[in-house]
N, C-alpha and C. Protein backbone atom coordinates (compact mmCIF):
# COMPACT_ATOMS: atom_id res chain seq x y z
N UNK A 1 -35.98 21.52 -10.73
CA UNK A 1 -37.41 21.34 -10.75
C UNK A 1 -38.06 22.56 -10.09
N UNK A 2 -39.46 22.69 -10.61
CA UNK A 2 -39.89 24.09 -10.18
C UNK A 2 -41.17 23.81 -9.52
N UNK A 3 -41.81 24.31 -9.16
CA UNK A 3 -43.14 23.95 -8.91
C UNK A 3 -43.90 25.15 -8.67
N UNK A 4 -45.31 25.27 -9.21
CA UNK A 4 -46.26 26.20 -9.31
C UNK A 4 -47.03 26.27 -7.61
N UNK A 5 -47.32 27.66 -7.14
CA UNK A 5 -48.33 28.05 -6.08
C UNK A 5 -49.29 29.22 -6.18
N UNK A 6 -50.58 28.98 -5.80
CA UNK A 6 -51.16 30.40 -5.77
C UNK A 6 -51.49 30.68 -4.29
N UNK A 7 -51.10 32.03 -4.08
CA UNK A 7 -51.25 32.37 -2.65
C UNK A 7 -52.25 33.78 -2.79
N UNK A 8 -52.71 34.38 -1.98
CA UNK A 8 -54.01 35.14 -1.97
C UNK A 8 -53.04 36.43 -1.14
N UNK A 9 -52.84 37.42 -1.21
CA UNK A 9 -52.08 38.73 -1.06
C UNK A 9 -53.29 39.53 -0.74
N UNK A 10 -53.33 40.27 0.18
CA UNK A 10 -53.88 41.47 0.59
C UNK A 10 -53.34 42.75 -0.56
N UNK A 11 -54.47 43.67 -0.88
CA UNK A 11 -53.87 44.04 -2.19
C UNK A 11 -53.00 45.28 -1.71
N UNK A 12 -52.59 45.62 -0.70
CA UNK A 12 -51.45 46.20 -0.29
C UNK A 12 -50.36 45.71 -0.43
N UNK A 13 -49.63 44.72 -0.13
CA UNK A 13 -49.23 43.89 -0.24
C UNK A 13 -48.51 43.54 -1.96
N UNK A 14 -49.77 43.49 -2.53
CA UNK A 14 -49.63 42.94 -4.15
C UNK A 14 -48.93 44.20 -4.68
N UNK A 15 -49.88 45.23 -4.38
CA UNK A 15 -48.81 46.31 -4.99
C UNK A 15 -47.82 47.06 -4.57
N UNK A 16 -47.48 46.51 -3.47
CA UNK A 16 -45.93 46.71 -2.96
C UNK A 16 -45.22 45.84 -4.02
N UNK A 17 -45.09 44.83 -3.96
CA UNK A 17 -44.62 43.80 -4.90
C UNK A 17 -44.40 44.18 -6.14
N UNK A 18 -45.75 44.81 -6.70
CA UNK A 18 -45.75 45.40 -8.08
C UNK A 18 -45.01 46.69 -8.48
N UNK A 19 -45.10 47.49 -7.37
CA UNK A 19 -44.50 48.60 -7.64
C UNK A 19 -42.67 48.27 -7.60
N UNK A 20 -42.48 47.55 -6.88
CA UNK A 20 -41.35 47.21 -7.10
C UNK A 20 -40.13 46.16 -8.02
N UNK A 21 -41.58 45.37 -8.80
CA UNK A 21 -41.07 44.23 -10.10
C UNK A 21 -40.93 45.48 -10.88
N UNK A 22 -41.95 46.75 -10.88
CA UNK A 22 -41.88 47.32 -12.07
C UNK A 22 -40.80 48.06 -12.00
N UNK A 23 -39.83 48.67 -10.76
CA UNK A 23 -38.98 49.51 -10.90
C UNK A 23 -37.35 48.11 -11.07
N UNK A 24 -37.67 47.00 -11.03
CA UNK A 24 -36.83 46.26 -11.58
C UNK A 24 -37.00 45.55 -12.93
N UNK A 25 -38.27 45.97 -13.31
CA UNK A 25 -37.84 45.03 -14.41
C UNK A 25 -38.20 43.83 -15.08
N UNK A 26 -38.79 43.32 -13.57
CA UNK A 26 -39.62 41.86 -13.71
C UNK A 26 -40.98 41.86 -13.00
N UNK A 27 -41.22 40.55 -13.22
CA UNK A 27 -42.59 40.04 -12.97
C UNK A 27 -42.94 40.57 -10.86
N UNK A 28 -43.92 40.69 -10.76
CA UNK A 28 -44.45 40.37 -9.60
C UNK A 28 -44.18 39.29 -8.75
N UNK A 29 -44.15 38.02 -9.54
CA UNK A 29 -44.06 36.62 -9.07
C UNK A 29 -42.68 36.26 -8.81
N UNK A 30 -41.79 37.37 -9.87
CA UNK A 30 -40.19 36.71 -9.94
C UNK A 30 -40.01 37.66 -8.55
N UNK A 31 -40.27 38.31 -8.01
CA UNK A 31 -39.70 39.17 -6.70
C UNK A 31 -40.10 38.63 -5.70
N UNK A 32 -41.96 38.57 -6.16
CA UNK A 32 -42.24 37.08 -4.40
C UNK A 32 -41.40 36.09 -4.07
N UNK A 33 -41.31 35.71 -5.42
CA UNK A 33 -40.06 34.41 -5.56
C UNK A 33 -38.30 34.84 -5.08
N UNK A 34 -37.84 35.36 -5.07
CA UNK A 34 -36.76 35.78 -4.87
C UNK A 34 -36.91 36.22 -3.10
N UNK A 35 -37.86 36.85 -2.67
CA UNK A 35 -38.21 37.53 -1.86
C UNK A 35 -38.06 36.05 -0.72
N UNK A 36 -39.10 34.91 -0.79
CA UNK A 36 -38.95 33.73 -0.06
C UNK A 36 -38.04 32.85 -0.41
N UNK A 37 -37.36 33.00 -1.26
CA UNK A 37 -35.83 32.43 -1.60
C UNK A 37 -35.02 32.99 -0.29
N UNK A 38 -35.15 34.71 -0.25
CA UNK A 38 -34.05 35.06 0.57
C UNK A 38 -34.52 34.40 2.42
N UNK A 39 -35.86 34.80 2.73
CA UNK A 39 -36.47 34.32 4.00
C UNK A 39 -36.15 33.13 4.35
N UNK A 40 -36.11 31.62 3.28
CA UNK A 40 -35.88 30.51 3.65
C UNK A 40 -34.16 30.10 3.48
N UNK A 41 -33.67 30.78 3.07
CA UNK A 41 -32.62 30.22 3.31
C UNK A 41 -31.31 30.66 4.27
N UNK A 42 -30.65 29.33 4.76
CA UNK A 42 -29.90 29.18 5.92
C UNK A 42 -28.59 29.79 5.90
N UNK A 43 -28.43 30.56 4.60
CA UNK A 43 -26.76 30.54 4.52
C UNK A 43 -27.05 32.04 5.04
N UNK A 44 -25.32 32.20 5.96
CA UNK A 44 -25.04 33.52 6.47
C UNK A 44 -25.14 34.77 5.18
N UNK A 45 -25.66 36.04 5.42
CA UNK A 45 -25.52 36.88 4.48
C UNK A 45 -24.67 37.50 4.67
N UNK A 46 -24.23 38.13 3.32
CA UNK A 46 -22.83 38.75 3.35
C UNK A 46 -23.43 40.30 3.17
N UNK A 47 -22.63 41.37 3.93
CA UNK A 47 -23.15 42.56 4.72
C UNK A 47 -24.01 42.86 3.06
N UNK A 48 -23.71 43.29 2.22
CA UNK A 48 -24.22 43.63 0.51
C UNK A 48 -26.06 43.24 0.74
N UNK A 49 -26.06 41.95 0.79
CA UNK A 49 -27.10 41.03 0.81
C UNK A 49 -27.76 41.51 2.28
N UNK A 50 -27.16 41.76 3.47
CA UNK A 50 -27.90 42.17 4.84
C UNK A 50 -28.86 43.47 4.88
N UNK A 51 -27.78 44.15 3.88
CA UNK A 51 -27.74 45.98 3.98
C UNK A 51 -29.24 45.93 3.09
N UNK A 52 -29.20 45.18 1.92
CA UNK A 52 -30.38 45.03 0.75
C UNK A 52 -31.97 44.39 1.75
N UNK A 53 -32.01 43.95 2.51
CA UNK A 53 -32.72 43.53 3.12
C UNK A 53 -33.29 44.33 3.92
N UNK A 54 -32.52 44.72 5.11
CA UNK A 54 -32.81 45.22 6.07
C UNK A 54 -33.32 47.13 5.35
N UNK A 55 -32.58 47.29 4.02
CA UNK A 55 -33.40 48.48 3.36
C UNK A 55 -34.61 48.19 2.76
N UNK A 56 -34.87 47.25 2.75
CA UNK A 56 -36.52 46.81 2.31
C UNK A 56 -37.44 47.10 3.00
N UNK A 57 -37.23 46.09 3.99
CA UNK A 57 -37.85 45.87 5.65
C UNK A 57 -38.29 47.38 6.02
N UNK A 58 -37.03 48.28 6.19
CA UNK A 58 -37.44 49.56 6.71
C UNK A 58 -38.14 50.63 5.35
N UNK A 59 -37.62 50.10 4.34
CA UNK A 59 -39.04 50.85 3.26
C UNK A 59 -40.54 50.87 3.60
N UNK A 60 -40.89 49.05 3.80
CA UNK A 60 -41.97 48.46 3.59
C UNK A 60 -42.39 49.17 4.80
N UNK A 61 -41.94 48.99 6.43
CA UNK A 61 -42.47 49.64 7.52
C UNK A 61 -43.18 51.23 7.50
N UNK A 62 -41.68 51.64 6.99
CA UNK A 62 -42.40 53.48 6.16
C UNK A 62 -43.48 53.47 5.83
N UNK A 63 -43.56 52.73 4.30
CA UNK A 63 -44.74 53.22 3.68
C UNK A 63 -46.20 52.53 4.53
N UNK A 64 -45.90 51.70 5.67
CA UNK A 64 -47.22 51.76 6.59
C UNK A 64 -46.86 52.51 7.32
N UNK A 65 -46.66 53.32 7.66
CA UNK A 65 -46.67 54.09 8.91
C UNK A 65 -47.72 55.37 8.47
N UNK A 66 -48.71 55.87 9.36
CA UNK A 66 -49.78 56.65 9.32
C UNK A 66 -49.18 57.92 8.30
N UNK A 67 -49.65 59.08 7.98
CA UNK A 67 -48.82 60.55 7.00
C UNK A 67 -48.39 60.85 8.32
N UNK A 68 -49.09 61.25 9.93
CA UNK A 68 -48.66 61.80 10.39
C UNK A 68 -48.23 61.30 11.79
N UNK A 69 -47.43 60.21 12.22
CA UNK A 69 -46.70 59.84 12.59
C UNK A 69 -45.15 60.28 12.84
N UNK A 70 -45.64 60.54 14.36
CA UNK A 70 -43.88 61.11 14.42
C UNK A 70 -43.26 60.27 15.10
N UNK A 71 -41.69 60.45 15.21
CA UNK A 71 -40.70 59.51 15.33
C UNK A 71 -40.70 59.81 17.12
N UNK A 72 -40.10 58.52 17.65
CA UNK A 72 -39.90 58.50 19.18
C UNK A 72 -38.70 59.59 19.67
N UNK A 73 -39.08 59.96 20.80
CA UNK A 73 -38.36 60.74 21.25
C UNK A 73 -36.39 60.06 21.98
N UNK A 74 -35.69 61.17 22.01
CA UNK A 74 -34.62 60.02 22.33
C UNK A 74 -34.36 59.02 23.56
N UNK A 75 -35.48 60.07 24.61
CA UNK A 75 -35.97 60.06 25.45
C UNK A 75 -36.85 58.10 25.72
N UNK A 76 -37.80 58.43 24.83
CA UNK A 76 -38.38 57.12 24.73
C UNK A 76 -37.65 55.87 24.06
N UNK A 77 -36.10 55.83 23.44
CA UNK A 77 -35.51 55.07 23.02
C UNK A 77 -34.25 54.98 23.88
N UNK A 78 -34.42 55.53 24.98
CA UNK A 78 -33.37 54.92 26.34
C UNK A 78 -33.94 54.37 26.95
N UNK A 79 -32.67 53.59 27.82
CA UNK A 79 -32.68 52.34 28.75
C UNK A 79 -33.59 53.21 30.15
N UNK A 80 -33.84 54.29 30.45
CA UNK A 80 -34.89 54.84 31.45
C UNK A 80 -35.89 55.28 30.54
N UNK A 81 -36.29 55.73 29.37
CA UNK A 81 -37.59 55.65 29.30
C UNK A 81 -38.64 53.96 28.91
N UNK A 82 -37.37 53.32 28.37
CA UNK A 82 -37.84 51.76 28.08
C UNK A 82 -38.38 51.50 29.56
N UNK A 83 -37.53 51.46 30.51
CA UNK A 83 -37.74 50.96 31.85
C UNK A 83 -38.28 51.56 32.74
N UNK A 84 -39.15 52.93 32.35
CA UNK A 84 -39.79 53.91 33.51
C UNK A 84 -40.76 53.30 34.53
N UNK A 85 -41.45 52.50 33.71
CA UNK A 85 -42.47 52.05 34.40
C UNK A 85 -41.79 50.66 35.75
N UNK A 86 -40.70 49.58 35.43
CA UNK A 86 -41.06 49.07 36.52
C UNK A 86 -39.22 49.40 37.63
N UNK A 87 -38.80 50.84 37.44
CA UNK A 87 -38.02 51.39 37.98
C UNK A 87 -38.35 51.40 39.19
């Protein structure tokens, strides 16, 4: 059994979605759909299925990130610059 929803997308959003049914192939709706298929369900992923995800996730973050945005220093991604402040 299937059942119909309409949900309201920020149009960033929509055409993330779109740009990416179109480089697969399908609908917009079949990727939302697939997309909260993968979010709701409980079963462990197998690394294939983790790796596919977690390369999304860090696509989707990219393409928000400002043009000129630079990356943290290595500095700011250690355990003393995390903790400078209550050292």
């Amino acid at each position: 059994m299937t059942h119909s929803m309409t949900i309201e997308l920020p149009e960033a959003v929509y055409q993330s979605l779109s740009e990416e049914a179109k480089q697969k192939g399908k609908k917009a709706e079949d990727v939302a759909a697939e997309l909260l298929e993968m979010m709701r369900s409980d079963k462990k992923l197998g690394d294939d299925e983790f790796e596919q995800i977690a390369n999304l996730l860090s696509d989707e973050f990219e393409k928000r990130l400002p043009a000129d945005a630079k990356p943290l220093s290595d500095y700011a991604m250690s355990r003393e610059g995390i903790y400078e402040d209550y050292l």
